[in-house]
N, C-alpha and C. Protein backbone atom coordinates (compact mmCIF):
# COMPACT_ATOMS: atom_id res chain seq x y z
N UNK A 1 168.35 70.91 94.86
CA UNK A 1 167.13 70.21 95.25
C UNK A 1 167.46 69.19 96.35
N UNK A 2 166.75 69.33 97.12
CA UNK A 2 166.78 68.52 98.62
C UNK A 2 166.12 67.07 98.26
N UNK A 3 166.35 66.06 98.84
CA UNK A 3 165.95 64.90 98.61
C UNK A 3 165.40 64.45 99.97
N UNK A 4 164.09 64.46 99.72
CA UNK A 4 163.46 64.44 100.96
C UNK A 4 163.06 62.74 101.32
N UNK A 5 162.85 62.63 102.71
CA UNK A 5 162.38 60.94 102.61
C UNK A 5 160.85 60.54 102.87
N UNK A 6 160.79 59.43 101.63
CA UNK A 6 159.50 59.60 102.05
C UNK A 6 158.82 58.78 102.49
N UNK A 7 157.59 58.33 103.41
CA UNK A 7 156.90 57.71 104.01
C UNK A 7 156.31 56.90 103.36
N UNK A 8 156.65 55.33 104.09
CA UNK A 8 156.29 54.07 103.55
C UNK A 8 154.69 54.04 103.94
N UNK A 9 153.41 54.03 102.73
CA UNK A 9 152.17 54.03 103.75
C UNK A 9 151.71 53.17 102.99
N UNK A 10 150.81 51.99 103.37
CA UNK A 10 150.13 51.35 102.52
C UNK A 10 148.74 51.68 102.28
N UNK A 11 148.46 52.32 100.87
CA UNK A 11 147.49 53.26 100.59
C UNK A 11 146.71 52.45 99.67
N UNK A 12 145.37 52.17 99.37
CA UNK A 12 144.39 51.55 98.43
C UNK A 12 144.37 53.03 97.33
N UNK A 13 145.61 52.60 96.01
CA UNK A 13 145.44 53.35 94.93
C UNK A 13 144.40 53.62 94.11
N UNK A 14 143.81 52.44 93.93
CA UNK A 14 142.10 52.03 93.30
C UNK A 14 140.90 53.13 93.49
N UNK A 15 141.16 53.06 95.65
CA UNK A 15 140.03 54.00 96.35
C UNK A 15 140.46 55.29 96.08
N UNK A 16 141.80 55.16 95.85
CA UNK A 16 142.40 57.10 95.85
C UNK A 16 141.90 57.71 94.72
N UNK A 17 142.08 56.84 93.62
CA UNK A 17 141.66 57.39 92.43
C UNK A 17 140.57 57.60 92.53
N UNK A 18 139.54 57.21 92.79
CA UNK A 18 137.79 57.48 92.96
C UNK A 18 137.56 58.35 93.63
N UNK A 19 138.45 58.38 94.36
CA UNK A 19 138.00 60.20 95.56
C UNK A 19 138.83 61.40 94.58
N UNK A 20 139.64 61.07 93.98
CA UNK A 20 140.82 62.21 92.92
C UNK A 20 139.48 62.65 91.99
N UNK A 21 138.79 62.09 91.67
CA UNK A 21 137.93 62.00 90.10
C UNK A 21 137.14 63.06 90.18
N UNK A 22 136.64 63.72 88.80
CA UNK A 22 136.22 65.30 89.45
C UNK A 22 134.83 64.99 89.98
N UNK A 23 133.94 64.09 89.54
CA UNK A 23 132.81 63.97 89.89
C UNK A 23 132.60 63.38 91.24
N UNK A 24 133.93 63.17 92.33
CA UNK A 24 133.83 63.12 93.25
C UNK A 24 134.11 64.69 94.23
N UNK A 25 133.72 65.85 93.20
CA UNK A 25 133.72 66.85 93.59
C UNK A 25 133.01 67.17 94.87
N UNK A 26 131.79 66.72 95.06
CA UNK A 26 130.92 67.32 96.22
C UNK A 26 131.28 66.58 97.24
N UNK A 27 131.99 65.26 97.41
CA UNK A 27 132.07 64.60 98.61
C UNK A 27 133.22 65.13 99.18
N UNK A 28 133.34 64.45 100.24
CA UNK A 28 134.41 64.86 101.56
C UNK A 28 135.11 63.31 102.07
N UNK A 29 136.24 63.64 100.71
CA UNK A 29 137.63 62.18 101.66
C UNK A 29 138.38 62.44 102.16
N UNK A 30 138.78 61.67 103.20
CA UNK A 30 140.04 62.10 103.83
C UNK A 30 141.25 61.10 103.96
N UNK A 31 142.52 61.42 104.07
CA UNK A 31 143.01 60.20 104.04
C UNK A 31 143.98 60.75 105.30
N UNK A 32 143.80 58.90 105.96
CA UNK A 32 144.45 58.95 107.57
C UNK A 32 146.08 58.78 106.77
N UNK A 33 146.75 59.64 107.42
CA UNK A 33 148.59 59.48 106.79
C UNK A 33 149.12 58.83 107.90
N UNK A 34 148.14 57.96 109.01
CA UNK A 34 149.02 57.50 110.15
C UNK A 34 148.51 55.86 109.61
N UNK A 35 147.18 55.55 109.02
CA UNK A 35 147.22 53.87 108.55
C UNK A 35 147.06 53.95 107.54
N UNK A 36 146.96 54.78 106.58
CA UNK A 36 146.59 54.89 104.71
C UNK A 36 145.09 54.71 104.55
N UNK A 37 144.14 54.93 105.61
CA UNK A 37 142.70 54.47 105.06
C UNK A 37 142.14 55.56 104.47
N UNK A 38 141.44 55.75 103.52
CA UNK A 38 140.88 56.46 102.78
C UNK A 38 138.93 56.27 103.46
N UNK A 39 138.71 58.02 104.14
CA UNK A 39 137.52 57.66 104.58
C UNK A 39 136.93 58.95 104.00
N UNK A 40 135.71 58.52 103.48
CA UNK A 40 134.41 58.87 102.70
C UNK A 40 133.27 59.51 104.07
N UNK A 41 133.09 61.16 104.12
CA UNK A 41 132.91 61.47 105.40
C UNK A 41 130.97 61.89 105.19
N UNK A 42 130.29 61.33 105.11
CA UNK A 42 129.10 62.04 104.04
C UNK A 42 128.08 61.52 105.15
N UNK A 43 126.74 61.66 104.57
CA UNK A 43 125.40 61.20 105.59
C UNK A 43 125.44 59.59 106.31
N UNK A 44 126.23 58.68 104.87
CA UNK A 44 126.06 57.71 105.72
C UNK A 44 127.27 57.21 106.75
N UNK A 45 127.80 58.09 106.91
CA UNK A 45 129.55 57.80 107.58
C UNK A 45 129.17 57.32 109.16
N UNK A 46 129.45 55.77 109.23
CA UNK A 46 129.43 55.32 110.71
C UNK A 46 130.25 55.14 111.49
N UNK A 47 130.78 55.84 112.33
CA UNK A 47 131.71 55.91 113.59
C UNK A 47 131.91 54.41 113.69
N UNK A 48 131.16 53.47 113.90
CA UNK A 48 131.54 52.31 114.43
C UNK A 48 132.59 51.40 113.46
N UNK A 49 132.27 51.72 112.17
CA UNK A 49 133.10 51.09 111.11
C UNK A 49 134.32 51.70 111.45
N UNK A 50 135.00 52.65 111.85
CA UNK A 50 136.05 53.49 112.21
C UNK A 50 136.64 53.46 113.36
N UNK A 51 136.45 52.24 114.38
CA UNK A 51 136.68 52.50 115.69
C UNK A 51 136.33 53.51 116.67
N UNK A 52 135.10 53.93 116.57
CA UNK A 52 134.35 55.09 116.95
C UNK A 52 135.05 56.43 116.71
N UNK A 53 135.37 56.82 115.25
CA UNK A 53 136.05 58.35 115.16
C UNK A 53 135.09 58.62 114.19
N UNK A 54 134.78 59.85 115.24
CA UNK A 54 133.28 60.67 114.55
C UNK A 54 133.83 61.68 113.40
N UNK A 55 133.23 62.18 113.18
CA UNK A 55 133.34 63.03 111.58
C UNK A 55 133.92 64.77 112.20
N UNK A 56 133.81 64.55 113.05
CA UNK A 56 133.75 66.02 113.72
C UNK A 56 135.18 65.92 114.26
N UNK A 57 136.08 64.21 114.58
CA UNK A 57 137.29 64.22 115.22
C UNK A 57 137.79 64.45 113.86
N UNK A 58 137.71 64.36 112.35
CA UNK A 58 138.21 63.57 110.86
C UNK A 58 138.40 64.96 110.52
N UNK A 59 137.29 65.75 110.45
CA UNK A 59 137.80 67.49 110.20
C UNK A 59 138.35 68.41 111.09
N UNK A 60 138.44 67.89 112.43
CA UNK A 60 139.20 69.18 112.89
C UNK A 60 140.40 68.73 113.71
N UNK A 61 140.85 67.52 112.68
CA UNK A 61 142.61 67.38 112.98
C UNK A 61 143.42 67.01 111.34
N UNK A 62 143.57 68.33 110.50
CA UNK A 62 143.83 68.27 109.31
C UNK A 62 145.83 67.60 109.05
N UNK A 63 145.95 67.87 110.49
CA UNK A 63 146.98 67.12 110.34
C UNK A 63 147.22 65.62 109.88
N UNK A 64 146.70 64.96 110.94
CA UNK A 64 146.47 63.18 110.39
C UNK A 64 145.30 63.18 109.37
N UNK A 65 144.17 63.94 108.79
CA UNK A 65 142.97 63.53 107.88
C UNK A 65 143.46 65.07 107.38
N UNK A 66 144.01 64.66 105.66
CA UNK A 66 144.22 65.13 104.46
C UNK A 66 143.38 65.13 103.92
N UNK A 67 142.57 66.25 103.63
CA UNK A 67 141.56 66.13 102.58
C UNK A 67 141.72 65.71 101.11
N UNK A 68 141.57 65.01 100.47
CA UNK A 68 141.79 64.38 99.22
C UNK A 68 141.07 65.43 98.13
N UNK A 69 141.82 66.19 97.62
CA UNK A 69 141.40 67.06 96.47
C UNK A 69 140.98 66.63 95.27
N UNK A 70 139.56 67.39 94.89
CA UNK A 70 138.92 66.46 93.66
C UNK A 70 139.88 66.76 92.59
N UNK A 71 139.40 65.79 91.80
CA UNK A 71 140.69 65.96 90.36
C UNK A 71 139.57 67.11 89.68
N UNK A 72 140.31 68.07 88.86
CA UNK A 72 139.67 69.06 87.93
C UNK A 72 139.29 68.54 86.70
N UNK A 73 138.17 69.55 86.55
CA UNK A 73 137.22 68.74 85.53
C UNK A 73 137.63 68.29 83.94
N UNK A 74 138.78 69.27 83.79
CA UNK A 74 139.09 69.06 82.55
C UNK A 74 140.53 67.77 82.86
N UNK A 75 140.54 67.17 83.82
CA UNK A 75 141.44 65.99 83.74
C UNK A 75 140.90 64.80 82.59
N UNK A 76 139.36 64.32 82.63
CA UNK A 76 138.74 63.49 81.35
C UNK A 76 139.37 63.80 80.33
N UNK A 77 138.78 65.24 79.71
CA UNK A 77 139.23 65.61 78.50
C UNK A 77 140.65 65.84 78.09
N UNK A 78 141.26 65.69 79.00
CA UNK A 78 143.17 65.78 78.65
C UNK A 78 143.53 64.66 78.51
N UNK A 79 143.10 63.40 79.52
CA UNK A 79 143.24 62.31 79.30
C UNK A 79 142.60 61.48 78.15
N UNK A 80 141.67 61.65 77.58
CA UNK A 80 141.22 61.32 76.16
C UNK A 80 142.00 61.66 75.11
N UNK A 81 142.53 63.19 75.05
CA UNK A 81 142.92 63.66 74.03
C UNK A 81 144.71 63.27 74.32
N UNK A 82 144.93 62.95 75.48
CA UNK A 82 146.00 61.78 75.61
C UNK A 82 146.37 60.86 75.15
N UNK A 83 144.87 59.45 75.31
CA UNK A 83 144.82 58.51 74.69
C UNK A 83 144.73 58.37 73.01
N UNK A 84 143.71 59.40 72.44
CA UNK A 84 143.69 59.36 70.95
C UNK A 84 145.39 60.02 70.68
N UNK A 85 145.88 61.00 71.20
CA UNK A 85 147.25 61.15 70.96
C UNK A 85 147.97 60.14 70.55
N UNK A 86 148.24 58.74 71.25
CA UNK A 86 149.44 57.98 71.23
C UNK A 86 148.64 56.30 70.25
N UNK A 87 147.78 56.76 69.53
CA UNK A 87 147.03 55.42 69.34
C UNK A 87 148.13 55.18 67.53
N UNK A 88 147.83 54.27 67.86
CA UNK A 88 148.86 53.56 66.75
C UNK A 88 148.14 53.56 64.97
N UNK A 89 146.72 53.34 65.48
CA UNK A 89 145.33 53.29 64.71
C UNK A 89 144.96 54.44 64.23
N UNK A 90 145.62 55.19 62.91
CA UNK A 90 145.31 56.16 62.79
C UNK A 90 144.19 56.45 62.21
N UNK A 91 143.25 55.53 61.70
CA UNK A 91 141.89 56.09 61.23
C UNK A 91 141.01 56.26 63.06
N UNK A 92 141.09 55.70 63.91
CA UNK A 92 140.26 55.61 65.45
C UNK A 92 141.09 56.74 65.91
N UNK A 93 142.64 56.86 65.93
CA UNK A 93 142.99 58.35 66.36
C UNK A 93 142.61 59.65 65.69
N UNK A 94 141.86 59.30 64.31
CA UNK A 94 141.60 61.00 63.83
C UNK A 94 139.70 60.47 64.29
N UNK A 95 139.35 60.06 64.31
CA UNK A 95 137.59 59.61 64.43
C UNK A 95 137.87 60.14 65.98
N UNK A 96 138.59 59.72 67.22
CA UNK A 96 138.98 60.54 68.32
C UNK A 96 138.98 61.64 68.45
N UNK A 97 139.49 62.19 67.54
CA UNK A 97 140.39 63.46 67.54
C UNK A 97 139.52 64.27 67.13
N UNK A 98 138.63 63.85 66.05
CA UNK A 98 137.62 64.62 65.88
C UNK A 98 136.27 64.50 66.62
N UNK A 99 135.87 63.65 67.31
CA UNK A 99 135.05 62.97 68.55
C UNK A 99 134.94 64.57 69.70
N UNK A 100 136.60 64.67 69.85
CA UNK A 100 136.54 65.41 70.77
C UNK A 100 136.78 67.20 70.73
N UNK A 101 136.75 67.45 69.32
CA UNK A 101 136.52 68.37 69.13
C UNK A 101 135.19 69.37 68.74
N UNK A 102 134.59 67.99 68.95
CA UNK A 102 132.85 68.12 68.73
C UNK A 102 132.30 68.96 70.12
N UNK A 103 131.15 69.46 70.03
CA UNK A 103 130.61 69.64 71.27
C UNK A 103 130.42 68.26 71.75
N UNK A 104 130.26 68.66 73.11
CA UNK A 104 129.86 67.43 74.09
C UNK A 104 130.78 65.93 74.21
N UNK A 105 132.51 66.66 73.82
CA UNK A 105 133.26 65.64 73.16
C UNK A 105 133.53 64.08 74.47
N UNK A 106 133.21 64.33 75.53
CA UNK A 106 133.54 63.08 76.13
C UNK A 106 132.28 61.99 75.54
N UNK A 107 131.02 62.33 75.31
CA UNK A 107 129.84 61.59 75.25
C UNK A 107 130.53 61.26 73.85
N UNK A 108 130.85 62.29 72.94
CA UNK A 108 131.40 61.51 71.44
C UNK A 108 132.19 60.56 71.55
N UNK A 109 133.37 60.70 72.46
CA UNK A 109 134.32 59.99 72.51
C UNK A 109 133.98 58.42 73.15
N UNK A 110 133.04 58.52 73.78
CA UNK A 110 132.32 57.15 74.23
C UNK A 110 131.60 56.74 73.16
N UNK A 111 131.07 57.14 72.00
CA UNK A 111 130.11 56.72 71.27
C UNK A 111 131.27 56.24 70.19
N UNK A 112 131.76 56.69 69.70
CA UNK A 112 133.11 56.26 68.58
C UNK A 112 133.41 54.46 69.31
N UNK A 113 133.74 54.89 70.60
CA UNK A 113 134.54 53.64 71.59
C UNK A 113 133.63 52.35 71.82
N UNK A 114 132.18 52.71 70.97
CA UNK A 114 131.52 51.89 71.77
C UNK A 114 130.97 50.33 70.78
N UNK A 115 131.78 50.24 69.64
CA UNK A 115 131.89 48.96 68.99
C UNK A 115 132.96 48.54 69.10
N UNK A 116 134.06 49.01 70.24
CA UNK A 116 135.60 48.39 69.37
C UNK A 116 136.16 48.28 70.98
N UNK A 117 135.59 46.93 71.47
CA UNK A 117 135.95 46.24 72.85
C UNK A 117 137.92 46.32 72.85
N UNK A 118 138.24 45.90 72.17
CA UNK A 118 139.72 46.14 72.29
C UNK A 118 139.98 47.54 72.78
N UNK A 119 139.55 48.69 72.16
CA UNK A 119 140.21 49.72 72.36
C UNK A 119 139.87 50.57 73.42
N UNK A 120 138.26 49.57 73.99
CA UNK A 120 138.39 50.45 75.19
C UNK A 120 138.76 49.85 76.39
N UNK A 121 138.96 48.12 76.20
CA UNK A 121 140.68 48.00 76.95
C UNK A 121 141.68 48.77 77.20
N UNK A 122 141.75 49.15 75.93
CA UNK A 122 142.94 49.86 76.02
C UNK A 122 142.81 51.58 76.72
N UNK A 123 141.74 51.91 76.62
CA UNK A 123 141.20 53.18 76.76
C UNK A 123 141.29 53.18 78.47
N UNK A 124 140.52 52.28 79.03
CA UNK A 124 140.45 52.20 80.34
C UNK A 124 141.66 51.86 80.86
N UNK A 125 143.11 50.55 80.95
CA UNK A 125 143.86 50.85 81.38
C UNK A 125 144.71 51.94 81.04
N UNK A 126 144.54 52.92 79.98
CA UNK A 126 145.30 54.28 79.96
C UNK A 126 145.10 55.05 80.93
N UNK A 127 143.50 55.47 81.14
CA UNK A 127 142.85 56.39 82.08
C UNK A 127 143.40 55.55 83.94
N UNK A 128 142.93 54.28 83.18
CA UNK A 128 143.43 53.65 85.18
C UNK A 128 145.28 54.42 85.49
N UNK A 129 146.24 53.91 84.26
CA UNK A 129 147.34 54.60 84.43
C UNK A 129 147.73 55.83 85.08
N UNK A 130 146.57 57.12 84.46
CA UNK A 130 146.73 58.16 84.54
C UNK A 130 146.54 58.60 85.57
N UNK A 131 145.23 58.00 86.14
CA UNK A 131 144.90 58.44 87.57
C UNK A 131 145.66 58.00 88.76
N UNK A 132 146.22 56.75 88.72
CA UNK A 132 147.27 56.27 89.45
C UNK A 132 148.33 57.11 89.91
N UNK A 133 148.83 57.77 88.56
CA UNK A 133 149.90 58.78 88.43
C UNK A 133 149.63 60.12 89.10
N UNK A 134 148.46 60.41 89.04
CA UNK A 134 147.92 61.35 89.98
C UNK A 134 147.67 61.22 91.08
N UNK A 135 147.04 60.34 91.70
CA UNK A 135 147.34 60.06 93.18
C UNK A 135 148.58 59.71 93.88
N UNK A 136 149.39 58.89 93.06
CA UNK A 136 150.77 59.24 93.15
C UNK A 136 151.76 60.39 93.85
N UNK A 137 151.32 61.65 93.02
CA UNK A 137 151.72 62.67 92.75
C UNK A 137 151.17 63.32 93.89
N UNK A 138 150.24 63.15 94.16
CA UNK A 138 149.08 63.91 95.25
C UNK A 138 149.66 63.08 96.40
N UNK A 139 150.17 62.07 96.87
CA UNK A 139 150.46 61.58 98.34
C UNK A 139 151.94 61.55 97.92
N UNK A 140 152.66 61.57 97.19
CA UNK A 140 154.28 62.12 97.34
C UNK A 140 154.27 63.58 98.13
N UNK A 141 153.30 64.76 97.58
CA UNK A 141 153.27 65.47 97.68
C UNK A 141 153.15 65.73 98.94
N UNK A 142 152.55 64.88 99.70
CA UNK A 142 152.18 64.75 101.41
C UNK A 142 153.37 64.15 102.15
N UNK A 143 154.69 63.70 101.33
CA UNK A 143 155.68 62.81 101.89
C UNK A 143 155.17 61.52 101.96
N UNK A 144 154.55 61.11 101.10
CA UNK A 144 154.35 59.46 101.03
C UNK A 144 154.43 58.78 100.19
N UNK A 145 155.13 57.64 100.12
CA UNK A 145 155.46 56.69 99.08
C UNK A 145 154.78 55.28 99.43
N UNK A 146 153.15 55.60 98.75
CA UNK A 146 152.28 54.52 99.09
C UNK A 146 152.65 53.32 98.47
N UNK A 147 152.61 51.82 99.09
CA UNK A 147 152.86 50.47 99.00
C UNK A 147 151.35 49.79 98.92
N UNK A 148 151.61 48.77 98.65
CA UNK A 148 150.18 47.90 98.46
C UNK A 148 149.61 48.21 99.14
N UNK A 149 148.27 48.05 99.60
CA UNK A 149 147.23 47.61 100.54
C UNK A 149 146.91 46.38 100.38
């Protein structure tokens, strides 16, 4: 295995994750690999916020504008059945566990979550974790080793 080097970019992980997410399926992000900006290309997209780069320069130079691939739909439900996986709380990990074996198990799994403020602390920085790790994974994959923004 080759050890490749990889590109220092300072990338907004936060915004990456929101364009990764599957329900950001229908939109169109792109991410510049020459300043790390993450741009959202849709009806209201204004050239001027961009230094006048029109939508038409953003798709037909796939080299510098990476299209940001939506995350797949069953990423929620892996990541739930993630979180009830590792919970310490084993009466809320089997009420989980069975949450999500229900039909319609993400809406269950919110309804179980929805008296017990601690755990969906805990619920949300798991999922923030996860997605991190995936965008991660998704701009290594491009040769980049994103730094703060």
């Amino acid at each position: 295995m080759t050890n490749v080097e990889l590109k220092d970019l300072a990338v907004d992980l936060t915004e990456l994750c929101v364009a990764l997410e599957p329900e950001a399926s229908d939109l169109l992000w792109y991410l510049d690999v020459t300043t790390g900006e993450l741009l959202l290309v849709n009806d209201e997209y204004d050239p001027g916020e961009h230094a006048g780069l029109e939508a038409v320069d953003i798709e037909s130079d796939p080299v510098r504008f990476r299209r940001v691939p939506p995350g797949s739909p069953d990423e929620p439900l892996k990541d739930m059945q993630g979180f009830a996986a590792q919970l310490g709380d084993p009466t809320l990990r089997e009420s989980l566990e069975l949450a999500l074996l229900a039909p319609r198990p993400e809406r269950r799994f919110k309804s179980v979550m929805t008296h017990l403020p601690d755990a969906q602390h805990a619920w949300h920085a798991f999922r923030q974790k996860r997605m991190e790790g995936r965008a991660r994974a998704w701009l290594q994959s491009l040769g980049i080793l994103p730094s703060s923004r």
